[in-house]
PDB file of N, CA and C in Angstrom:
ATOM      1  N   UNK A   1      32.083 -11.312  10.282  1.00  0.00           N
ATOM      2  CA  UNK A   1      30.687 -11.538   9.983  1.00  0.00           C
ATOM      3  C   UNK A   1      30.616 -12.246   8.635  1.00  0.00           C
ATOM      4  N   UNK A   2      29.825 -13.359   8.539  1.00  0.00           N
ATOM      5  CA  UNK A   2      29.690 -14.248   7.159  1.00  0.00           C
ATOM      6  C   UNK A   2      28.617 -13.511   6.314  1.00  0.00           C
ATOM      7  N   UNK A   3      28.600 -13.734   5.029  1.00  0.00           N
ATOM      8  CA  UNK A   3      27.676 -12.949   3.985  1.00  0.00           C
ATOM      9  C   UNK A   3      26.594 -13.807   4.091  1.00  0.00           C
ATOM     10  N   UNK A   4      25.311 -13.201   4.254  1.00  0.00           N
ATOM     11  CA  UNK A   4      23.911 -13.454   3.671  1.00  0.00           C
ATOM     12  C   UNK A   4      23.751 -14.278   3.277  1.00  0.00           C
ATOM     13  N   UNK A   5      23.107 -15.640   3.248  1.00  0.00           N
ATOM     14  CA  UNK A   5      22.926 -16.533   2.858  1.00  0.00           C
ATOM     15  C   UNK A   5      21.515 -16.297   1.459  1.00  0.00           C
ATOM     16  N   UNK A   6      21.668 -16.375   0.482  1.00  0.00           N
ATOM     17  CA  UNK A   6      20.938 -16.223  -0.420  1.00  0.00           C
ATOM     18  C   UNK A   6      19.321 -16.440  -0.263  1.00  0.00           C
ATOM     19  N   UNK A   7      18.965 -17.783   0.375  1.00  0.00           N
ATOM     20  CA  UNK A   7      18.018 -17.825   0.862  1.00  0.00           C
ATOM     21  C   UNK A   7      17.223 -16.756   1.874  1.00  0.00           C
ATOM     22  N   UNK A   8      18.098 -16.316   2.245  1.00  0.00           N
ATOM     23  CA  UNK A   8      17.821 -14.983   3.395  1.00  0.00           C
ATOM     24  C   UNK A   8      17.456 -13.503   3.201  1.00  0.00           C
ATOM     25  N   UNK A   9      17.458 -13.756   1.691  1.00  0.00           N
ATOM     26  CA  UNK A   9      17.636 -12.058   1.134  1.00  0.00           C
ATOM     27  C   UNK A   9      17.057 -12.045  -0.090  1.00  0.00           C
ATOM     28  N   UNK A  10      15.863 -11.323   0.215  1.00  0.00           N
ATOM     29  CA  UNK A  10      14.625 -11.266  -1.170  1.00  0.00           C
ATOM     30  C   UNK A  10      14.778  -9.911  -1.004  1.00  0.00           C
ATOM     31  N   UNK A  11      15.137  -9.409  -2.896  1.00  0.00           N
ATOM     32  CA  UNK A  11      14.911  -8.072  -3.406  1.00  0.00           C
ATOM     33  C   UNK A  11      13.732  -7.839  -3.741  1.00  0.00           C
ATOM     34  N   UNK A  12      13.084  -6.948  -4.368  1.00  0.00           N
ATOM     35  CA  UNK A  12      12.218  -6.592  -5.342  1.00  0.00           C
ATOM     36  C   UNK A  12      12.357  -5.455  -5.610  1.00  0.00           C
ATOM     37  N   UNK A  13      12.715  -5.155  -7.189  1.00  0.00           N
ATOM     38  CA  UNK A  13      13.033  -3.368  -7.814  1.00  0.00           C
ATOM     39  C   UNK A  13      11.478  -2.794  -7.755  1.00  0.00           C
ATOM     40  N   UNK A  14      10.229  -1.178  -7.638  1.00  0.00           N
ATOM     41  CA  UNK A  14       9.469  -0.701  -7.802  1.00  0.00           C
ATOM     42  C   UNK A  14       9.759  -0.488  -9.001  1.00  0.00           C
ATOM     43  N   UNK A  15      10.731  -0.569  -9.759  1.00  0.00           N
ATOM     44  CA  UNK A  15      10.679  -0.389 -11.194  1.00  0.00           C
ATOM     45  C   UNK A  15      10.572  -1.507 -12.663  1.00  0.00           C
ATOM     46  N   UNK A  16      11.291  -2.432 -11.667  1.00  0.00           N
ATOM     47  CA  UNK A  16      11.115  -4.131 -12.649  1.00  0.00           C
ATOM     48  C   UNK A  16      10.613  -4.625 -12.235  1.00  0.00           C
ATOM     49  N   UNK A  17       9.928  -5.389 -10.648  1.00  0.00           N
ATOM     50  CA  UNK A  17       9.100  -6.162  -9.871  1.00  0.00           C
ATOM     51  C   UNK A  17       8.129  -6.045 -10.322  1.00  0.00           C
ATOM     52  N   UNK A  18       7.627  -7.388  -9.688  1.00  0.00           N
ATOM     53  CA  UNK A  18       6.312  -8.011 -10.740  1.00  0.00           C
ATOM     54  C   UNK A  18       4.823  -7.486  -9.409  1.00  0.00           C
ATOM     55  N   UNK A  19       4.144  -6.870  -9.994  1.00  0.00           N
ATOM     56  CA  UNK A  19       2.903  -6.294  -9.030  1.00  0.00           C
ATOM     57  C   UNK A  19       2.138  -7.044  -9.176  1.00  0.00           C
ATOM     58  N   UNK A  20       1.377  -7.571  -8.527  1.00  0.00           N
ATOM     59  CA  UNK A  20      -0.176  -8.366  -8.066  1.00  0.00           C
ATOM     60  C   UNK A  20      -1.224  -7.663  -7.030  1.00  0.00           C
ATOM     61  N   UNK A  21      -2.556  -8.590  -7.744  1.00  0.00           N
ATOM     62  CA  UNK A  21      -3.649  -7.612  -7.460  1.00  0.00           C
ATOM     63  C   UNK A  21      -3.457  -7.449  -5.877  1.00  0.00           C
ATOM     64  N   UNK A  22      -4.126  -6.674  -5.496  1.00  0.00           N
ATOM     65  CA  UNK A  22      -4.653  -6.624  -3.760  1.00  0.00           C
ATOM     66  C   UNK A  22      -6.099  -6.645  -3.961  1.00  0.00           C
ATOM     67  N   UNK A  23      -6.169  -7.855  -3.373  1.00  0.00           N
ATOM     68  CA  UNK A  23      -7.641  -7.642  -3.420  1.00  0.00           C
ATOM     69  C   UNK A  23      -8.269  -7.816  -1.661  1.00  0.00           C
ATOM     70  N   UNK A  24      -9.455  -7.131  -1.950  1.00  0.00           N
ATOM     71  CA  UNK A  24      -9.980  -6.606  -0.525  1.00  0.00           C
ATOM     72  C   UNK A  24     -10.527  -7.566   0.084  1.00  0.00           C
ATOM     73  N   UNK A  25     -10.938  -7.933   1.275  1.00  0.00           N
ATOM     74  CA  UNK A  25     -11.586  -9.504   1.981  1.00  0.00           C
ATOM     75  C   UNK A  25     -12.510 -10.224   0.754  1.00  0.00           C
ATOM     76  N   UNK A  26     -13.250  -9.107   0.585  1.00  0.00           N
ATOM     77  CA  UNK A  26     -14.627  -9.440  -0.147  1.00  0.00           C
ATOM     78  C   UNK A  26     -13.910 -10.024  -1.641  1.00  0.00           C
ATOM     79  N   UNK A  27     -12.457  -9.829  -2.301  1.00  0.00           N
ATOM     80  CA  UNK A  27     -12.397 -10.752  -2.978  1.00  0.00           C
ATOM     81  C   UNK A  27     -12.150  -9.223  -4.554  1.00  0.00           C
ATOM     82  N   UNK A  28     -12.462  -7.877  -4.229  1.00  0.00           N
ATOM     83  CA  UNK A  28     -12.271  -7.229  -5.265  1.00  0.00           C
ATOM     84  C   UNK A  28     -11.048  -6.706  -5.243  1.00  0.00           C
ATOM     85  N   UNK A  29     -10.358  -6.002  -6.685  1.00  0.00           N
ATOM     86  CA  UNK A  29      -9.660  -5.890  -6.482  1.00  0.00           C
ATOM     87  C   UNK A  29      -9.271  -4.038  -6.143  1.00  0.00           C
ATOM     88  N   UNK A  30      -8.354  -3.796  -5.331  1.00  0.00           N
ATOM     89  CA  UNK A  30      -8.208  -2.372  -4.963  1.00  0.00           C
ATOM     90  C   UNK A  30      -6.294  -1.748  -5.081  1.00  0.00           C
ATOM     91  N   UNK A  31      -6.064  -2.035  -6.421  1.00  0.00           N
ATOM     92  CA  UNK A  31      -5.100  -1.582  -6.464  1.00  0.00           C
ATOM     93  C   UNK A  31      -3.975  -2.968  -6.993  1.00  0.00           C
ATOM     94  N   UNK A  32      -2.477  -2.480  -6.675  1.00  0.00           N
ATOM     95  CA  UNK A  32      -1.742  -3.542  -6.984  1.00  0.00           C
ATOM     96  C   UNK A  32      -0.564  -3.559  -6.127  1.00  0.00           C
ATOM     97  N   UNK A  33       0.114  -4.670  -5.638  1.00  0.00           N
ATOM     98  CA  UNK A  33       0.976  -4.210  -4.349  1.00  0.00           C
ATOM     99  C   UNK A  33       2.557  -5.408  -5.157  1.00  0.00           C
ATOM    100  N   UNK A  34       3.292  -4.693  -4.607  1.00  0.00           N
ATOM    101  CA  UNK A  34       4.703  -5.591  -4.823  1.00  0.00           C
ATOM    102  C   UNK A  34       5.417  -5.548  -2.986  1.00  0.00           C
ATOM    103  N   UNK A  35       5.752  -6.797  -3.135  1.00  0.00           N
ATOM    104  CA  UNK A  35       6.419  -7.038  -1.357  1.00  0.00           C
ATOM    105  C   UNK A  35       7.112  -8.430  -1.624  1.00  0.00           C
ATOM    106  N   UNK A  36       8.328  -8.608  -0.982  1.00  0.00           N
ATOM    107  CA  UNK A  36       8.865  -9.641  -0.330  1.00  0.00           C
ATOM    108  C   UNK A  36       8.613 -10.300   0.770  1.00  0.00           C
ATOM    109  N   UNK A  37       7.552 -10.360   1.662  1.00  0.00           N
ATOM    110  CA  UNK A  37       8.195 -11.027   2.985  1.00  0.00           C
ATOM    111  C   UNK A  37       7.026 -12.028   2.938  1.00  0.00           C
ATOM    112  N   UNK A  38       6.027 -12.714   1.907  1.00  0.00           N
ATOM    113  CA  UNK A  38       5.736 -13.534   1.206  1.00  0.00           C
ATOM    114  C   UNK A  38       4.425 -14.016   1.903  1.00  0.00           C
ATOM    115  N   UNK A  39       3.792 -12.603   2.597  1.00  0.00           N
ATOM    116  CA  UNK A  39       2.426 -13.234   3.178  1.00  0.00           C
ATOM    117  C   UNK A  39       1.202 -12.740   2.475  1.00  0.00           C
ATOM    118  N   UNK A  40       0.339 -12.598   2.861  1.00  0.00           N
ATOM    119  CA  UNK A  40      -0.715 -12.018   1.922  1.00  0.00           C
ATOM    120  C   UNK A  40      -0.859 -10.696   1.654  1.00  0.00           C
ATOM    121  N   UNK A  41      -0.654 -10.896   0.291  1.00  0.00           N
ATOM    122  CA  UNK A  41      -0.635  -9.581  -0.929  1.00  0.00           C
ATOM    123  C   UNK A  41      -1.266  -8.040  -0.081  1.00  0.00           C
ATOM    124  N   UNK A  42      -0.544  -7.197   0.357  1.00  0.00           N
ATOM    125  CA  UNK A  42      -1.014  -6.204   0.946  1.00  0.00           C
ATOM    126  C   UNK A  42      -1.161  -6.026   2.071  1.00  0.00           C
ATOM    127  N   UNK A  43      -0.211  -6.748   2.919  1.00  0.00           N
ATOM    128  CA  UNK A  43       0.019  -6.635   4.256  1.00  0.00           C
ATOM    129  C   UNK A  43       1.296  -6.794   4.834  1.00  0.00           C
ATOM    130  N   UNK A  44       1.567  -6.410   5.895  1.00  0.00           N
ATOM    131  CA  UNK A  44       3.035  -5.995   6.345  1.00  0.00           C
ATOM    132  C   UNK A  44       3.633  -4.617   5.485  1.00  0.00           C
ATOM    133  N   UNK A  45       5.002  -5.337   5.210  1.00  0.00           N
ATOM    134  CA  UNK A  45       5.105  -3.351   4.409  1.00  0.00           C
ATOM    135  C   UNK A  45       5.498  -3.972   3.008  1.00  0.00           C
ATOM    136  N   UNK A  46       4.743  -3.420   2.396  1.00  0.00           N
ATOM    137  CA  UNK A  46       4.673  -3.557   0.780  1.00  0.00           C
ATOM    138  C   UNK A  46       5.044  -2.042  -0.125  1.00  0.00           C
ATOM    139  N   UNK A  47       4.596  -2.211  -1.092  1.00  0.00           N
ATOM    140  CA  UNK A  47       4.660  -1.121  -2.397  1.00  0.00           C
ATOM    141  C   UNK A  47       3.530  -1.168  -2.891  1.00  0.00           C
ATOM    142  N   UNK A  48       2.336  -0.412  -2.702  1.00  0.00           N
ATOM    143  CA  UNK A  48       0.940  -0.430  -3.421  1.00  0.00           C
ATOM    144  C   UNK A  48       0.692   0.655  -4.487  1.00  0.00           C
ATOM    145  N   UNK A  49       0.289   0.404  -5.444  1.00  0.00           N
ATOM    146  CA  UNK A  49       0.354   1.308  -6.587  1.00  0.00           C
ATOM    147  C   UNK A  49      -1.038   1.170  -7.259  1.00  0.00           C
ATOM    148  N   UNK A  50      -1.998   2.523  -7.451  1.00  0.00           N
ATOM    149  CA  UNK A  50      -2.607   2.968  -7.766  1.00  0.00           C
ATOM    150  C   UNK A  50      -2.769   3.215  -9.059  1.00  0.00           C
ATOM    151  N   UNK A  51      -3.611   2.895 -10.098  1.00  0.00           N
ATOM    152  CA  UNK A  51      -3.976   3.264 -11.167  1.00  0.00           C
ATOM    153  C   UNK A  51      -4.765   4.921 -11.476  1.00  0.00           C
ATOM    154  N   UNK A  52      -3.970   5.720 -12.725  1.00  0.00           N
ATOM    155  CA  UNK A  52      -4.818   6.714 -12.930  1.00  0.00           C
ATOM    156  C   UNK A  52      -6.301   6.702 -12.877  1.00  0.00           C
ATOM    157  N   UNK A  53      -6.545   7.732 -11.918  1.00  0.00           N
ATOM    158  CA  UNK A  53      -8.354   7.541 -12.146  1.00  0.00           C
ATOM    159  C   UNK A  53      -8.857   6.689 -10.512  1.00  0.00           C
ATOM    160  N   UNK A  54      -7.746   5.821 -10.256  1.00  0.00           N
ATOM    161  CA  UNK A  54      -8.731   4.721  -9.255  1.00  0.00           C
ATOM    162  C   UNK A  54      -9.105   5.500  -8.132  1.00  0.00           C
ATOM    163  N   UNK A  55     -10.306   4.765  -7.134  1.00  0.00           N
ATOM    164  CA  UNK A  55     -10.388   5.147  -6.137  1.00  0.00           C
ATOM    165  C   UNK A  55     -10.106   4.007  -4.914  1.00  0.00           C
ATOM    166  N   UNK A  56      -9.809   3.972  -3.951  1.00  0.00           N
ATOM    167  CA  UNK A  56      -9.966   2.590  -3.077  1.00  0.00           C
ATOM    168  C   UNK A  56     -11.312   2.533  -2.726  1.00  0.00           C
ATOM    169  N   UNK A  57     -11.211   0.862  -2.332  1.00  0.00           N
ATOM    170  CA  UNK A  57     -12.779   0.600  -1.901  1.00  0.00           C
ATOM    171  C   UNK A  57     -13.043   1.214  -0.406  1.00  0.00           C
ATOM    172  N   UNK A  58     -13.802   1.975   0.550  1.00  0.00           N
ATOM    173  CA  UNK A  58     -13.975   2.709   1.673  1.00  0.00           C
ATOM    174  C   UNK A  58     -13.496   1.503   2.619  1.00  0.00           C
ATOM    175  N   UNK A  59     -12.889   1.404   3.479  1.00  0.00           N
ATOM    176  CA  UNK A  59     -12.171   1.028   4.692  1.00  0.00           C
ATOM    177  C   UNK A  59     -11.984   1.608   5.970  1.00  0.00           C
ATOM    178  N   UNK A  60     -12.178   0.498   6.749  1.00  0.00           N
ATOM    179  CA  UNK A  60     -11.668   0.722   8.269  1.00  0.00           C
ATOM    180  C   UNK A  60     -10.527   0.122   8.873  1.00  0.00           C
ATOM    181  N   UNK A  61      -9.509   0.902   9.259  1.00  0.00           N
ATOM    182  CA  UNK A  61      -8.303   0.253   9.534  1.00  0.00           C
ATOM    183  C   UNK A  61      -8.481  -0.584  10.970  1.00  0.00           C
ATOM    184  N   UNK A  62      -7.720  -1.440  11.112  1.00  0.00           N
ATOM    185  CA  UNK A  62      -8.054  -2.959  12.183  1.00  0.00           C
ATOM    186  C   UNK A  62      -6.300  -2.486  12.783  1.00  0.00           C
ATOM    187  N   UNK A  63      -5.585  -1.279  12.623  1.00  0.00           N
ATOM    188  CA  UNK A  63      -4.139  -1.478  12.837  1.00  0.00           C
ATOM    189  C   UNK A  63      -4.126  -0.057  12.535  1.00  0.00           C
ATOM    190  N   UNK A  64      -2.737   0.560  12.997  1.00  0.00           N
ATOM    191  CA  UNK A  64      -2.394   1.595  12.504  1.00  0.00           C
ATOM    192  C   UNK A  64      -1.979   1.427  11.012  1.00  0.00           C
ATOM    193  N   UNK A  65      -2.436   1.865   9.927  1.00  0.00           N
ATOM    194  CA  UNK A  65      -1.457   1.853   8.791  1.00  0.00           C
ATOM    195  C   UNK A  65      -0.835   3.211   8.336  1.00  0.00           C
ATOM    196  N   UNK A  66       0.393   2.860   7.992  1.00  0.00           N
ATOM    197  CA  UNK A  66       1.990   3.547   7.814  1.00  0.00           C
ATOM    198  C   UNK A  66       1.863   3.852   6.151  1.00  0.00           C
ATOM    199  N   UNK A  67       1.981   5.007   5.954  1.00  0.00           N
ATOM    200  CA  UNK A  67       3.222   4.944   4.372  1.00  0.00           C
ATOM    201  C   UNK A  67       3.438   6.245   4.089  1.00  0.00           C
ATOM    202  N   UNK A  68       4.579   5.924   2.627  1.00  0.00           N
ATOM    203  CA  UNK A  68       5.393   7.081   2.301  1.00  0.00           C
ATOM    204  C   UNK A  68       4.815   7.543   1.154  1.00  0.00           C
ATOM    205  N   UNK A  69       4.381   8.474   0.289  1.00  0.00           N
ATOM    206  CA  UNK A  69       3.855   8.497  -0.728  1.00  0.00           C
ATOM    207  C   UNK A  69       5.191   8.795  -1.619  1.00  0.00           C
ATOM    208  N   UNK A  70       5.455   7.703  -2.787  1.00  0.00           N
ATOM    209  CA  UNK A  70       6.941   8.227  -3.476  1.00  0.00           C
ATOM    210  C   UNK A  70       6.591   9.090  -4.663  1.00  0.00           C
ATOM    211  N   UNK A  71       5.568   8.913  -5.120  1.00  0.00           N
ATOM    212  CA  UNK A  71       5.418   9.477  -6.363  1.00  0.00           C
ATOM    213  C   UNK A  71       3.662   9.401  -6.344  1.00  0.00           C
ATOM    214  N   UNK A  72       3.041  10.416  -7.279  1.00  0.00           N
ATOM    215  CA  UNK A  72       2.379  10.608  -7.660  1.00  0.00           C
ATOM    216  C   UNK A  72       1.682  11.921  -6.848  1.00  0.00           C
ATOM    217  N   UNK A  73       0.173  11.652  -7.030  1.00  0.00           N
ATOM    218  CA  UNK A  73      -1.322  12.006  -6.258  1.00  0.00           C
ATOM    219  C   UNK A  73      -2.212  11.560  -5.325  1.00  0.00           C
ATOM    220  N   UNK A  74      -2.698  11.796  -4.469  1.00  0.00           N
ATOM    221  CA  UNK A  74      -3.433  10.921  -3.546  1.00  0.00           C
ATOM    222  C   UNK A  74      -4.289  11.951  -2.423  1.00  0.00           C
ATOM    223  N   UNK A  75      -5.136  12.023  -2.755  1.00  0.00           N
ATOM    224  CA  UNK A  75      -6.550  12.688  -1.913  1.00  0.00           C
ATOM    225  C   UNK A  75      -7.402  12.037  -0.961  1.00  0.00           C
ATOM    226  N   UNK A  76      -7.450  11.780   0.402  1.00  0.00           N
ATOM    227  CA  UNK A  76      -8.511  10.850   0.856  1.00  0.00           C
ATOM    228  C   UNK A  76      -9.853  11.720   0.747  1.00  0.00           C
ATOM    229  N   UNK A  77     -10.727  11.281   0.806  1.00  0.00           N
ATOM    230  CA  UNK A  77     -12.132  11.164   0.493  1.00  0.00           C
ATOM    231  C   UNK A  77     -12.686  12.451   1.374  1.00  0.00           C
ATOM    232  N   UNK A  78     -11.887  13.310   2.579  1.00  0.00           N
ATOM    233  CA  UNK A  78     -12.370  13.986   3.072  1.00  0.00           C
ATOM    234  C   UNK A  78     -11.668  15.364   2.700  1.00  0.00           C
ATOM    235  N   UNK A  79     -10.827  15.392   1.432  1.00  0.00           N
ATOM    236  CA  UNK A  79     -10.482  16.475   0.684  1.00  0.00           C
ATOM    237  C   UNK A  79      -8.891  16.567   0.894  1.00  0.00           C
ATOM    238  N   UNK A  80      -8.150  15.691   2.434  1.00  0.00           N
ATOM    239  CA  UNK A  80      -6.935  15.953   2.924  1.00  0.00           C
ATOM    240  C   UNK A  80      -5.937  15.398   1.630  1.00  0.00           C
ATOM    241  N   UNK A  81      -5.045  16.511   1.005  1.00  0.00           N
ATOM    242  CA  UNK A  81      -4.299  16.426  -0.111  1.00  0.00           C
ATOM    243  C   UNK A  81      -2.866  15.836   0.110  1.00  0.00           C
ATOM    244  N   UNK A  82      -2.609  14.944  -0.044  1.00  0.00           N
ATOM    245  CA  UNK A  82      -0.860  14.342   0.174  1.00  0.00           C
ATOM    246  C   UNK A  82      -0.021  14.165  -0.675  1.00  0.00           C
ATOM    247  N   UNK A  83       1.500  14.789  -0.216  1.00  0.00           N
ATOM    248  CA  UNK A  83       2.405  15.038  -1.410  1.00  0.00           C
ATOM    249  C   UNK A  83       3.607  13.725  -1.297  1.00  0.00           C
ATOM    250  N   UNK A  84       4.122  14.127  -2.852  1.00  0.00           N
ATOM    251  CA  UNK A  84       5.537  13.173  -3.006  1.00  0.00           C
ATOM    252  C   UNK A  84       6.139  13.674  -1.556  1.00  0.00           C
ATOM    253  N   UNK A  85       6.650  12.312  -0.853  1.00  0.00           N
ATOM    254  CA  UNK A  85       7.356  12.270   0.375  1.00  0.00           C
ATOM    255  C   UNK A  85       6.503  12.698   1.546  1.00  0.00           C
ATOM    256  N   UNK A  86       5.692  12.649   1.255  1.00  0.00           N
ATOM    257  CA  UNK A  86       4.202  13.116   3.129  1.00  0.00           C
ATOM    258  C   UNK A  86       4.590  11.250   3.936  1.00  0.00           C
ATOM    259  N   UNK A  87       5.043  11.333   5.118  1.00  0.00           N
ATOM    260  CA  UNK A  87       4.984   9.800   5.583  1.00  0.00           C
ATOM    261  C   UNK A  87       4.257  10.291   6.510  1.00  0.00           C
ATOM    262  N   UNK A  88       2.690   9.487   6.306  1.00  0.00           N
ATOM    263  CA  UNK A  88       1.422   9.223   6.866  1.00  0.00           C
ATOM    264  C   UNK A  88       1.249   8.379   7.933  1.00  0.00           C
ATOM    265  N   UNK A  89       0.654   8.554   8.994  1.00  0.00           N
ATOM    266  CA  UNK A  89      -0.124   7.486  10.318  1.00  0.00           C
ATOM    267  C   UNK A  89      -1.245   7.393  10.058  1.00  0.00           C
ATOM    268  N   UNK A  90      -2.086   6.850   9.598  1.00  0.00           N
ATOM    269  CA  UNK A  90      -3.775   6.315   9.899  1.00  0.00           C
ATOM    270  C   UNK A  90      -3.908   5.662  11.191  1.00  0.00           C
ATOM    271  N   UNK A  91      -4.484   6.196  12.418  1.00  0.00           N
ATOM    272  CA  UNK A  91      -4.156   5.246  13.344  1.00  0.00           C
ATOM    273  C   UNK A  91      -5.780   4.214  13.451  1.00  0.00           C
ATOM    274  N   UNK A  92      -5.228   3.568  14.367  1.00  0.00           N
ATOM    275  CA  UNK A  92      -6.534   1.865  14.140  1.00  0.00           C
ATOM    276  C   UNK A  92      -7.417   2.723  14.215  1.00  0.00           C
ATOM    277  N   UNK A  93      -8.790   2.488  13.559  1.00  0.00           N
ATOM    278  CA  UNK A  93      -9.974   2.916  13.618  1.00  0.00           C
ATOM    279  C   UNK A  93     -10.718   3.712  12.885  1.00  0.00           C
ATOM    280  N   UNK A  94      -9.700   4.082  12.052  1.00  0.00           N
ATOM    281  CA  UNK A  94      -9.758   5.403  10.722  1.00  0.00           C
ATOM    282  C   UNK A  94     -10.518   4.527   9.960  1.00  0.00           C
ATOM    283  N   UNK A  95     -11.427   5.392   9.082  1.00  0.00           N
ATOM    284  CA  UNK A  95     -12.068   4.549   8.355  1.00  0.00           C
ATOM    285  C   UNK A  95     -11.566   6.065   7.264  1.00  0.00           C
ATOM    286  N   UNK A  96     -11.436   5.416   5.666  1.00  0.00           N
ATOM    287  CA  UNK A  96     -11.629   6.258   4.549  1.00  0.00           C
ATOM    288  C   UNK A  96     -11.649   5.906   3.536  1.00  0.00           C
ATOM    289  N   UNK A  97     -11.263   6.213   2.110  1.00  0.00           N
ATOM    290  CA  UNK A  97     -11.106   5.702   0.552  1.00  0.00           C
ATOM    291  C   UNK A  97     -10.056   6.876   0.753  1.00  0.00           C
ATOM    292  N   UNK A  98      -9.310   6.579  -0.966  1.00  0.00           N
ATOM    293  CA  UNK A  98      -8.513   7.375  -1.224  1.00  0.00           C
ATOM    294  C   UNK A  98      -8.387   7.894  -2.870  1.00  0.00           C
ATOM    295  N   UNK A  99      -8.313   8.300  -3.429  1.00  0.00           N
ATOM    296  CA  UNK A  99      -8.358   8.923  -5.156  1.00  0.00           C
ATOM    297  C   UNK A  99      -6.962   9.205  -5.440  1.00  0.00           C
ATOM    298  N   UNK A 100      -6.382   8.636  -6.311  1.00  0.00           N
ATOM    299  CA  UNK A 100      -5.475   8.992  -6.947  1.00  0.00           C
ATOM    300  C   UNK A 100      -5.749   9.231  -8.599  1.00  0.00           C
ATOM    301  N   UNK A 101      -5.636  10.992  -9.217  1.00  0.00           N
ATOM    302  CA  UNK A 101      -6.055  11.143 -10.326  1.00  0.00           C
ATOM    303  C   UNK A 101      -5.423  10.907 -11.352  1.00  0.00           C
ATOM    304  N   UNK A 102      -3.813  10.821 -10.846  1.00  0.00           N
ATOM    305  CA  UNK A 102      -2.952  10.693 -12.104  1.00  0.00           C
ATOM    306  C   UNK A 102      -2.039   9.308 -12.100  1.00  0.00           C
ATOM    307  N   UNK A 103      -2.586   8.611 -10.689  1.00  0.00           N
ATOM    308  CA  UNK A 103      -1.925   7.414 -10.430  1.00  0.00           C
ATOM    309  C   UNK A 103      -0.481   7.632  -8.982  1.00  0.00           C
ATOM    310  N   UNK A 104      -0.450   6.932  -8.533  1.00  0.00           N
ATOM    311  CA  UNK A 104       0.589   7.266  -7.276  1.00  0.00           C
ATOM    312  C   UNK A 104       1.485   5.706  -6.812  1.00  0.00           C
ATOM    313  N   UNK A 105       2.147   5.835  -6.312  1.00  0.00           N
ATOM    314  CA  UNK A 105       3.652   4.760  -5.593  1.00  0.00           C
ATOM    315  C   UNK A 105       3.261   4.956  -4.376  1.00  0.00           C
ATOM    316  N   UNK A 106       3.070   4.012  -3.231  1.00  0.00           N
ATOM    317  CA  UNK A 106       3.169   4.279  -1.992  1.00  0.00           C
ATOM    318  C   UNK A 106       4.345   3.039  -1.780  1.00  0.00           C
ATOM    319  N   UNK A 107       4.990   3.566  -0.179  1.00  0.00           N
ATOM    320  CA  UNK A 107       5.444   2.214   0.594  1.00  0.00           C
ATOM    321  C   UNK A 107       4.680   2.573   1.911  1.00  0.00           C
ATOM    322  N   UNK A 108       3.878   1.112   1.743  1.00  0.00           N
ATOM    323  CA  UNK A 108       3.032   0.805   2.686  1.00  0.00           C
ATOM    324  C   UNK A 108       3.648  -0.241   4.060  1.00  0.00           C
ATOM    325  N   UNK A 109       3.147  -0.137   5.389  1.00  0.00           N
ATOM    326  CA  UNK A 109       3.044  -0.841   6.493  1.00  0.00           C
ATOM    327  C   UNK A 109       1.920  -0.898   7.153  1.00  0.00           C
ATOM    328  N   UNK A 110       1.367  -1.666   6.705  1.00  0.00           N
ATOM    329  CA  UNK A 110      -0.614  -2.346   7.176  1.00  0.00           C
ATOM    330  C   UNK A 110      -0.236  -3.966   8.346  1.00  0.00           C
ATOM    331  N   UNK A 111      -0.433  -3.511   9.633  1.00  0.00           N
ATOM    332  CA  UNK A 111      -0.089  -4.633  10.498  1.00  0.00           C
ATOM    333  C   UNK A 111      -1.143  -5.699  10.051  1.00  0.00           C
ATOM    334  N   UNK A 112      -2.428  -5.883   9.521  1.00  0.00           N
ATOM    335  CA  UNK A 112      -2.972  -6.858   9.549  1.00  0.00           C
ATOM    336  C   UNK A 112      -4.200  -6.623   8.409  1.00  0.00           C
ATOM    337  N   UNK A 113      -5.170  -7.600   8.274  1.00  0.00           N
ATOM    338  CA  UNK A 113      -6.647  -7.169   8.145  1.00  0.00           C
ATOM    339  C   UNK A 113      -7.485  -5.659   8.077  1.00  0.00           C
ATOM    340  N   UNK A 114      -8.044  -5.162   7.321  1.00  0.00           N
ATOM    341  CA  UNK A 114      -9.091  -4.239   6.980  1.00  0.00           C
ATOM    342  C   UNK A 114     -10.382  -4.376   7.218  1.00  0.00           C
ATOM    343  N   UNK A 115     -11.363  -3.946   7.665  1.00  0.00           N
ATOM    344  CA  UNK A 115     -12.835  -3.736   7.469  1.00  0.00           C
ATOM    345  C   UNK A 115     -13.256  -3.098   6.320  1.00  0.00           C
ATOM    346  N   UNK A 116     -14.069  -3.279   5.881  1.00  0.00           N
ATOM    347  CA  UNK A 116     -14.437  -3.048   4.781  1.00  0.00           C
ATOM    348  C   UNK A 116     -16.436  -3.062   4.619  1.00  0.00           C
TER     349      UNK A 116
END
């Protein structure tokens, strides 16, 4: 088997990688996401990271969305509490926000588009 062709193989560290906004259709911003696979900021499976204090803007999922919570806090809006390492299903149609009080790490898998 031949090695990886360089072109073929994008890293990104959650600890040195460079985060950019996610911003929601409407253009605000809801957080900050780091990903390689070079499509729009917050879709497919990324790294979305939450600021102390933030809340997300309320959403309806258009897809099942996936993730792992690595670190932090994270409450959705209907009181359900999620810990370091909970790997979550939202399946299509869920609508919610989410609060993180002290700030949180997710790895995210969002197949597409949000309602909002």
């Amino acid at each position: 088997m031949k090695s990886i062709d360089p072109q073929d193989r994008k890293v990104a560290n959650i600890a040195t990688g460079e985060f950019v906004p996610f911003l929601s259709d409407t253009g605000e911003m809801d957080g900050e996401v780091l990903q390689v696979n070079g499509g729009k900021p917050g879709y497919g499976f990324h790294v979305y990271r939450m600021a102390p204090g933030q809340t997300t803007i309320a959403h309806k999922h258009l897809g099942d969305e996936e993730f792992l919570l690595i670190e932090g806090d994270l409450k959705d809006h209907d009181g359900y509490v999620y810990k370091p390492g909970d790997l979550v299903c939202l399946k299509s149609g869920t609508e919610h926000y989410s609060i993180s009080e002290n700030g949180c790490l997710l790895a995210v898998y969002l197949p597409g588009a949000e309602g909002f």
